[in-house]
N, C-alpha and C. Protein backbone atom coordinates (compact mmCIF):
# COMPACT_ATOMS: atom_id res chain seq x y z
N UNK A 1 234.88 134.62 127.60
CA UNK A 1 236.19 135.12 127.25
C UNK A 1 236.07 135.78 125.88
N UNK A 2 236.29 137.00 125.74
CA UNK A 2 236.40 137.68 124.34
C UNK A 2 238.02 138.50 124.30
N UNK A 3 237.98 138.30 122.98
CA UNK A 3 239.17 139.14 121.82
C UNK A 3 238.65 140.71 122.27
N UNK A 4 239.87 141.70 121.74
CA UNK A 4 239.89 142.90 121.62
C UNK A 4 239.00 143.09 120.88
N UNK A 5 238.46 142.73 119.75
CA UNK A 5 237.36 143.01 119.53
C UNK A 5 235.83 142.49 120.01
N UNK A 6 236.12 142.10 120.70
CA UNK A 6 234.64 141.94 121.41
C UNK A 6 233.94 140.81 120.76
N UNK A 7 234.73 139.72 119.92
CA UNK A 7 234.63 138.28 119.91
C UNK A 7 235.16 137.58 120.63
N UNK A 8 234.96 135.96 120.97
CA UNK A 8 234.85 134.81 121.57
C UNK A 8 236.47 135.02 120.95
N UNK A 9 237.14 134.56 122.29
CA UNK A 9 238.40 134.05 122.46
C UNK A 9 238.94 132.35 122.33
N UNK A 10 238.80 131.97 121.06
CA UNK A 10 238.52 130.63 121.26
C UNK A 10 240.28 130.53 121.35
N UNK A 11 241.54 131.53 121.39
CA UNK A 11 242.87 131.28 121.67
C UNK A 11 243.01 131.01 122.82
N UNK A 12 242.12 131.91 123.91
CA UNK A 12 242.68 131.92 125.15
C UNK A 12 241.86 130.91 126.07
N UNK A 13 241.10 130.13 125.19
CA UNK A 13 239.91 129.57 126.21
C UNK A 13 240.77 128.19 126.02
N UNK A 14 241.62 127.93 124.61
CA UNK A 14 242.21 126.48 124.44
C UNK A 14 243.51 126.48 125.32
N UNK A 15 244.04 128.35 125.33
CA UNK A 15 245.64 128.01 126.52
C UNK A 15 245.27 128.06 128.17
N UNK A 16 244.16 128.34 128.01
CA UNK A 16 243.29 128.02 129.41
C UNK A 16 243.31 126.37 129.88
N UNK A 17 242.32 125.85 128.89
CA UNK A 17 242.48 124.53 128.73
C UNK A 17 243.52 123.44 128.88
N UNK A 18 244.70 124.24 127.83
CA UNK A 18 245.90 123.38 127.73
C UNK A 18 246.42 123.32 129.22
N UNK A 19 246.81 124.64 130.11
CA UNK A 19 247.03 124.75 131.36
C UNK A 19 246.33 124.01 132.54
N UNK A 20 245.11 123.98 132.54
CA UNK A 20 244.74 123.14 133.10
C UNK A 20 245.22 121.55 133.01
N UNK A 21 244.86 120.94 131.73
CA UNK A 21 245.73 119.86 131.50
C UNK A 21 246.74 119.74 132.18
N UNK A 22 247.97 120.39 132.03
CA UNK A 22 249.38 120.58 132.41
C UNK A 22 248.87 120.14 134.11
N UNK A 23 248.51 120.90 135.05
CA UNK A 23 247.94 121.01 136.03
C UNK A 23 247.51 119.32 136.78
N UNK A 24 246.67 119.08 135.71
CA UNK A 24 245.79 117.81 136.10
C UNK A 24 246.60 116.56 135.99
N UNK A 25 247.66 116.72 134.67
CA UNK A 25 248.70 115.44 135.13
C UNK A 25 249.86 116.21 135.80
N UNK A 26 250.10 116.82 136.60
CA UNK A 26 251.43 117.35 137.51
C UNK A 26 250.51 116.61 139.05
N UNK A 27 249.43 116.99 139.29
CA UNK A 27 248.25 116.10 140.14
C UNK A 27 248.41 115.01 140.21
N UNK A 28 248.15 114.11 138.88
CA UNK A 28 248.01 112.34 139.12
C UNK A 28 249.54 112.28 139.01
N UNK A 29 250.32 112.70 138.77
CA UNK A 29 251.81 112.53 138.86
C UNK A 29 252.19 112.14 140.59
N UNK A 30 251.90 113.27 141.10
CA UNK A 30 251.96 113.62 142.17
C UNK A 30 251.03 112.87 143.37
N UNK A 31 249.93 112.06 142.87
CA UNK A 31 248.92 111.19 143.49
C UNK A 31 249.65 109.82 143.67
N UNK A 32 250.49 109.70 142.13
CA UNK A 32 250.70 108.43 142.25
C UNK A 32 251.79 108.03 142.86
N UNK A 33 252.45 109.34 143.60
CA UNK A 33 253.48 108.88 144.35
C UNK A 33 253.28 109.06 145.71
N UNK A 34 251.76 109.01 146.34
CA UNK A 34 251.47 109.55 148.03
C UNK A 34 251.15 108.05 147.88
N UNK A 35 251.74 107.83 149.58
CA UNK A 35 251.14 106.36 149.56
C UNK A 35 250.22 106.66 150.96
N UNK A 36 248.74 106.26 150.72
CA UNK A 36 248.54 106.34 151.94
C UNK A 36 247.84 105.16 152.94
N UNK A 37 247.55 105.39 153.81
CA UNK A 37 247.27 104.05 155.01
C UNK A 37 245.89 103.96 155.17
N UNK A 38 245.33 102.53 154.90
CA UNK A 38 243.67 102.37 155.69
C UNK A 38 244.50 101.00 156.64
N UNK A 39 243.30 101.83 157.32
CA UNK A 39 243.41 100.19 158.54
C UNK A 39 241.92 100.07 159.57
N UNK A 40 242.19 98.83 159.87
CA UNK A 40 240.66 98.27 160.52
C UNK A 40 241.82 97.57 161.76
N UNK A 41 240.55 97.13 162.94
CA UNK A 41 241.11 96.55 164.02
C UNK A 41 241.59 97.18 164.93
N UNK A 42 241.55 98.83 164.78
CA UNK A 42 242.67 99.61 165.70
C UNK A 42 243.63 99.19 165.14
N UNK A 43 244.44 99.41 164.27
CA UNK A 43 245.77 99.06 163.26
C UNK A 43 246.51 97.96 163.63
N UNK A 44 245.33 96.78 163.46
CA UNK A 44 245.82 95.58 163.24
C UNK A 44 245.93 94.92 162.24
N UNK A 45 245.31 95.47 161.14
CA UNK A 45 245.32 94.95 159.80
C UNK A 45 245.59 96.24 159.15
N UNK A 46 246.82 96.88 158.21
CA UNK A 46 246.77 98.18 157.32
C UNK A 46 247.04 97.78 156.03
N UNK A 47 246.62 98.57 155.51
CA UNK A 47 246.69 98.12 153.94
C UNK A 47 247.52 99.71 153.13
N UNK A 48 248.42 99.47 152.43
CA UNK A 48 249.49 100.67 152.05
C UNK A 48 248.61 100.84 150.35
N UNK A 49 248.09 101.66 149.64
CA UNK A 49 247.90 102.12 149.11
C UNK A 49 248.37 103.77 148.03
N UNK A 50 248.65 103.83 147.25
CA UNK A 50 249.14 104.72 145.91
C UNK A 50 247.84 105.68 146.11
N UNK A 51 248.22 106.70 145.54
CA UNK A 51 247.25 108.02 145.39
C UNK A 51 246.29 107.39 143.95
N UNK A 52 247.05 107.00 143.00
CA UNK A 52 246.56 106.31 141.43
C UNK A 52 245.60 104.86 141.78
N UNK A 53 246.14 104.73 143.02
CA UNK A 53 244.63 103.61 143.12
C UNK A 53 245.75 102.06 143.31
N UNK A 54 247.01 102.03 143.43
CA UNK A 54 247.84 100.90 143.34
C UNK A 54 247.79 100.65 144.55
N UNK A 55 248.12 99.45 145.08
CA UNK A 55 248.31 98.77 146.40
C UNK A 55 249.57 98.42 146.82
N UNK A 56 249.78 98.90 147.68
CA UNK A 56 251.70 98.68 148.09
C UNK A 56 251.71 97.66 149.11
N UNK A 57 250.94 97.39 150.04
CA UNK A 57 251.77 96.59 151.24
C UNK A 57 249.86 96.14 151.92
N UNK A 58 250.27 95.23 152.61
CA UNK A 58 249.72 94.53 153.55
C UNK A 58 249.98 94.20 154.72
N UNK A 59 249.74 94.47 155.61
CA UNK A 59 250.08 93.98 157.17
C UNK A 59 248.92 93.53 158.01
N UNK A 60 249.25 92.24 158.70
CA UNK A 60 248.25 91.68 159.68
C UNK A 60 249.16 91.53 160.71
N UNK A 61 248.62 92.05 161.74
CA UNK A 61 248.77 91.67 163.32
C UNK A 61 248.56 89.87 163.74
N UNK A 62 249.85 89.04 164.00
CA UNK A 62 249.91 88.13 164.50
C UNK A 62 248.32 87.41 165.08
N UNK A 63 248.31 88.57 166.14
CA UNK A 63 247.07 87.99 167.25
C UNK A 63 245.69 88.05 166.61
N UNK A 64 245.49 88.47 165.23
CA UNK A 64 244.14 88.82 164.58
C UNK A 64 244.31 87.53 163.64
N UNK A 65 245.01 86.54 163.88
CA UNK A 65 244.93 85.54 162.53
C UNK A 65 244.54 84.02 163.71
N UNK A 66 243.44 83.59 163.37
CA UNK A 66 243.09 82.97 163.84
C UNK A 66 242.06 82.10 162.95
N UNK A 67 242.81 80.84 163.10
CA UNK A 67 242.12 79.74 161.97
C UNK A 67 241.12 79.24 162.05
N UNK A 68 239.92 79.65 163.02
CA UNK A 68 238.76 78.92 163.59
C UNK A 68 238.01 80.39 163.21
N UNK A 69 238.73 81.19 162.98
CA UNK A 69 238.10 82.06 162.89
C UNK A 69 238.07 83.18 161.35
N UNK A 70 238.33 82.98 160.40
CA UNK A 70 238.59 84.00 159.52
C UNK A 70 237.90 84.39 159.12
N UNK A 71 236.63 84.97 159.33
CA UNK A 71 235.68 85.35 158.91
C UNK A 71 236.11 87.07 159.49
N UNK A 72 236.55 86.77 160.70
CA UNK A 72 236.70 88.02 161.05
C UNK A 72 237.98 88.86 160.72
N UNK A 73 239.01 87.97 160.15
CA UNK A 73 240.17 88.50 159.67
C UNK A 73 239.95 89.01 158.46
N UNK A 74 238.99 88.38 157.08
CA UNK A 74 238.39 88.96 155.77
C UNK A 74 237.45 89.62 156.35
N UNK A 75 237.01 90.19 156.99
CA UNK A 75 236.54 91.30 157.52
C UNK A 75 237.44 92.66 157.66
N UNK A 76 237.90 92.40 158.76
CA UNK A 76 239.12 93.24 158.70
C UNK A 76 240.05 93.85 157.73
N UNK A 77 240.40 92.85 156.90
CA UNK A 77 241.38 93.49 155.42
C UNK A 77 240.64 93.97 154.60
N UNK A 78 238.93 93.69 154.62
CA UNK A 78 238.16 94.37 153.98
C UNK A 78 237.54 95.68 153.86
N UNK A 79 237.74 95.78 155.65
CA UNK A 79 237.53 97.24 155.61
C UNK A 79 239.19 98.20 155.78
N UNK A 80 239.93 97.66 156.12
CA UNK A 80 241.46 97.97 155.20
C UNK A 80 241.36 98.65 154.65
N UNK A 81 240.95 97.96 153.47
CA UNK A 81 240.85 98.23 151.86
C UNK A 81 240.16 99.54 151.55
N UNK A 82 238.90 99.51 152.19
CA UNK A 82 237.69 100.31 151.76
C UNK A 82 238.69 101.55 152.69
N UNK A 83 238.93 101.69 153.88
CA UNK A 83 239.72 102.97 154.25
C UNK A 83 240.65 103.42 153.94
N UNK A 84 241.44 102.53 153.05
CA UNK A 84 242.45 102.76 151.96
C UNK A 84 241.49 103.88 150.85
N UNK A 85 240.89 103.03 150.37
CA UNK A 85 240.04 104.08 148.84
C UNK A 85 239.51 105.16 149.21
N UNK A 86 238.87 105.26 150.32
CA UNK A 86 238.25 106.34 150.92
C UNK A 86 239.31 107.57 151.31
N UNK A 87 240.82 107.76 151.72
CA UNK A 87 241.50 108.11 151.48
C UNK A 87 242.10 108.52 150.31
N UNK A 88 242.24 107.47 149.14
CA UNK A 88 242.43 108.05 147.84
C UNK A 88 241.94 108.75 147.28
N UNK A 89 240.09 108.76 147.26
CA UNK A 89 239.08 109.39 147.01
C UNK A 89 239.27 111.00 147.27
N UNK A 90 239.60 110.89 149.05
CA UNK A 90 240.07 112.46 148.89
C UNK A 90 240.99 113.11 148.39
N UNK A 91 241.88 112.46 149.05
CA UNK A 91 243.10 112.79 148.03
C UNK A 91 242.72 113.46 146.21
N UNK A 92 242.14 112.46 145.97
CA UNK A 92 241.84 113.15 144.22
C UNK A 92 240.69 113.79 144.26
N UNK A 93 240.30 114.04 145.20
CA UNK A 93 239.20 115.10 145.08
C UNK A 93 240.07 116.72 145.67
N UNK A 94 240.83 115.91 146.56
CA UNK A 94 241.58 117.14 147.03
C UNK A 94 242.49 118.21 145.72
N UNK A 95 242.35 116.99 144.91
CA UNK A 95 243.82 117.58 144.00
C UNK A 95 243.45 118.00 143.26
N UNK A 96 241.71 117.77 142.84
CA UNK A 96 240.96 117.98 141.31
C UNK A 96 240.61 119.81 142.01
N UNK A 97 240.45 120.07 143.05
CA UNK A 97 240.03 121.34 143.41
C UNK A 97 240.80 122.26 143.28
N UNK A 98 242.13 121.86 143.25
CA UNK A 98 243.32 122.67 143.63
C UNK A 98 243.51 123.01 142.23
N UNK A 99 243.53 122.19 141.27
CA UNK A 99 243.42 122.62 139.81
C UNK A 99 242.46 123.41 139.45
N UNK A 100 241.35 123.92 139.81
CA UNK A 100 240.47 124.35 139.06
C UNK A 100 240.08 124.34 137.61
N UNK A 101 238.81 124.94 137.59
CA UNK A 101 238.49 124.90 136.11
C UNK A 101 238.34 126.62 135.33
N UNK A 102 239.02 126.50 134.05
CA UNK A 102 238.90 127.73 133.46
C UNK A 102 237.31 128.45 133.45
N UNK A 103 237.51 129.97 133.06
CA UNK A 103 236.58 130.45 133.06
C UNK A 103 235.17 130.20 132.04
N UNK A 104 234.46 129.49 131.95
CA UNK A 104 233.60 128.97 130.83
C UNK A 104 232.56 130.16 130.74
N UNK A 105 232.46 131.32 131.42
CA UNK A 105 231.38 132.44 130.63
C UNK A 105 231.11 132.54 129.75
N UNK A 106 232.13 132.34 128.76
CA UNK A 106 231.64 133.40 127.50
C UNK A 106 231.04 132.09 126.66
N UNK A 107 230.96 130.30 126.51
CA UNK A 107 230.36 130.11 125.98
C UNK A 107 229.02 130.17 126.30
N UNK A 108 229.17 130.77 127.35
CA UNK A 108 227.24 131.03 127.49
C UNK A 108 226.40 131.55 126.36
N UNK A 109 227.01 132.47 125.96
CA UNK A 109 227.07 133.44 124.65
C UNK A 109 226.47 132.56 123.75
N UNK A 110 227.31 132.02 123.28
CA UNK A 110 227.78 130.95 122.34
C UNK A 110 226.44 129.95 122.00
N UNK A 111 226.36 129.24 123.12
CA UNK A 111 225.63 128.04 123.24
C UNK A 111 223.95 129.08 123.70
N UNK A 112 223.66 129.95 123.37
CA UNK A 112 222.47 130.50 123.46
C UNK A 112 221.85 131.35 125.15
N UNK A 113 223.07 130.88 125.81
CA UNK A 113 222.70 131.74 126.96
C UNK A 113 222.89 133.21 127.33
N UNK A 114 222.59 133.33 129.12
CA UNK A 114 223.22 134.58 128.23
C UNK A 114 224.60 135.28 128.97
């Protein structure tokens, strides 16, 4: 990024910057209000999850709770969980793309490249 005169724009590279910012929390703003769903069992166990990584709700299916057995029910809420994050994951990967990043050329210059 260069000035009219054919120097480094260090004005427009910081309102570049600042914009992005702006951008990146309008994003986690906006993350932290998607709630989305993992579930295991064929949606017998779901787990409600925040875009920001918070946990909203829990649900188990009656017929999956079985006291001789819970090994397979902490199984189940476990992978819940994990298809919960794995969802969030995109989600903020989804959102970090959509922001992009300013143009960084010209410190190539700068920092000795070229």
């Amino acid at each position: 990024m260069t000035d009219a005169a054919g120097g480094f724009d260090l004005g427009g590279l910081l309102e570049q910057a600042q914009a992005m910012q702006a951008q990146m929390e309008a994003a986690q703003a906006a993350q932290a209000e998607t709630v989305l769903e993992g579930s295991a069992g064929g949606g017998k166990v779901t787990v409600q999850m925040t875009g920001a990584g918070a946990f909203v709700a829990v649900s188990i299916a009656p017929d999956v709770v079985d006291p001789d057995d819970v090994e397979i029910l902490e199984d189940l809420v476990l992978a819940a969980l994990r298809d919960a994050g794995d969802k969030v994951m995109e989600l903020q990967e989804q959102s970090m793309g959509e922001v992009g990043m300013p143009d960084l050329g010209a410190l190539g210059g700068m920092l000795g490249g070229e």
